[in-house]
Protein backbone atom coordinates (compact mmCIF):
# COMPACT_ATOMS: atom_id res chain seq x y z
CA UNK A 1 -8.21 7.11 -15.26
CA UNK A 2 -4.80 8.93 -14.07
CA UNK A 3 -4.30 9.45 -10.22
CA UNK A 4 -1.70 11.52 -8.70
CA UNK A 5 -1.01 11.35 -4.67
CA UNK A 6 0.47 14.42 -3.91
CA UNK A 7 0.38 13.37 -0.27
CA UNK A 8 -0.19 10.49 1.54
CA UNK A 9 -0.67 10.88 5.55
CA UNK A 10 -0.89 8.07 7.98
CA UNK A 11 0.13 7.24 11.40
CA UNK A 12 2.91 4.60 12.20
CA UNK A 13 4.11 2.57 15.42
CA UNK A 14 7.13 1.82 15.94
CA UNK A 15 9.29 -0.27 18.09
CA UNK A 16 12.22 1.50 17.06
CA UNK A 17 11.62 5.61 17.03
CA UNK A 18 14.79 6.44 15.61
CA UNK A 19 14.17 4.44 12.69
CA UNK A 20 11.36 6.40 11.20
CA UNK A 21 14.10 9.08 10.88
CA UNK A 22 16.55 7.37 9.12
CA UNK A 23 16.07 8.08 5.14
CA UNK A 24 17.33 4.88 4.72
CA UNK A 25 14.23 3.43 6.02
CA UNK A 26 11.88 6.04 5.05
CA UNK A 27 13.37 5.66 0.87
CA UNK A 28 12.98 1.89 1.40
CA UNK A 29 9.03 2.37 2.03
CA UNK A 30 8.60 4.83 -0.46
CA UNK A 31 10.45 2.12 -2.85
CA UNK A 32 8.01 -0.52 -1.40
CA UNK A 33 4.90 1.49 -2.28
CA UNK A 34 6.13 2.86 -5.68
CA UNK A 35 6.02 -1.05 -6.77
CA UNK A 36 3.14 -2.11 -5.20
CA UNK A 37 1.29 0.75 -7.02
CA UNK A 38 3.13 -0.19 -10.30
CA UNK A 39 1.85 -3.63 -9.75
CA UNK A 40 -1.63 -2.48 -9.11
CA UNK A 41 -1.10 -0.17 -12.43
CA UNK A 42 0.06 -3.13 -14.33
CA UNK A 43 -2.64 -5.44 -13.48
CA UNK A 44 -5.41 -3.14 -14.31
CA UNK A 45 -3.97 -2.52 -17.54
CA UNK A 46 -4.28 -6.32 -17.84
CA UNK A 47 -8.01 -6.02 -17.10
CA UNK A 48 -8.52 -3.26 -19.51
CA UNK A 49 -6.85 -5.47 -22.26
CA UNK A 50 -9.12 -8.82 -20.80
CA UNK A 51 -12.42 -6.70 -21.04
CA UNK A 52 -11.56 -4.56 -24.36
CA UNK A 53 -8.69 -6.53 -26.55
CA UNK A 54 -9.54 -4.60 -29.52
CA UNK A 55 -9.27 -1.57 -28.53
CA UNK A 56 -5.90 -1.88 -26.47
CA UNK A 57 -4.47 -3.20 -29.23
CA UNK A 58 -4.51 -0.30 -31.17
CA UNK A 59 -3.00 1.95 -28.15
CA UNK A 60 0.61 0.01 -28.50
């Protein structure tokens, strides 16, 4: 199944305000989230391949 976040909203402390406007910071946690969700893409491809090796063979 293919999921696309157009948006993501949350709320964030912080103990420095003027941080959450540097784009420094902000690109960093967009960075940070972009590999934890290629992580979490990775792995479940790993499960797919675990529960159906057969068939994800053929996909390559």
């Amino acid at each position: 199944m293919d999921v696309h976040i157009g948006r993501v909203e949350t709320q964030v402390t912080a103990t420095d305000p003027k941080l959450l406007n540097d784009p420094r910071f902000l690109a960093r946690i967009v960075r940070m989230v972009k590999e934890e969700l290629a992580r979490e893409e990775l792995e479940q491809s790993r499960r797919e391949h675990d529960r159906n090796p057969g068939r994800a063979e053929t996909r390559r």
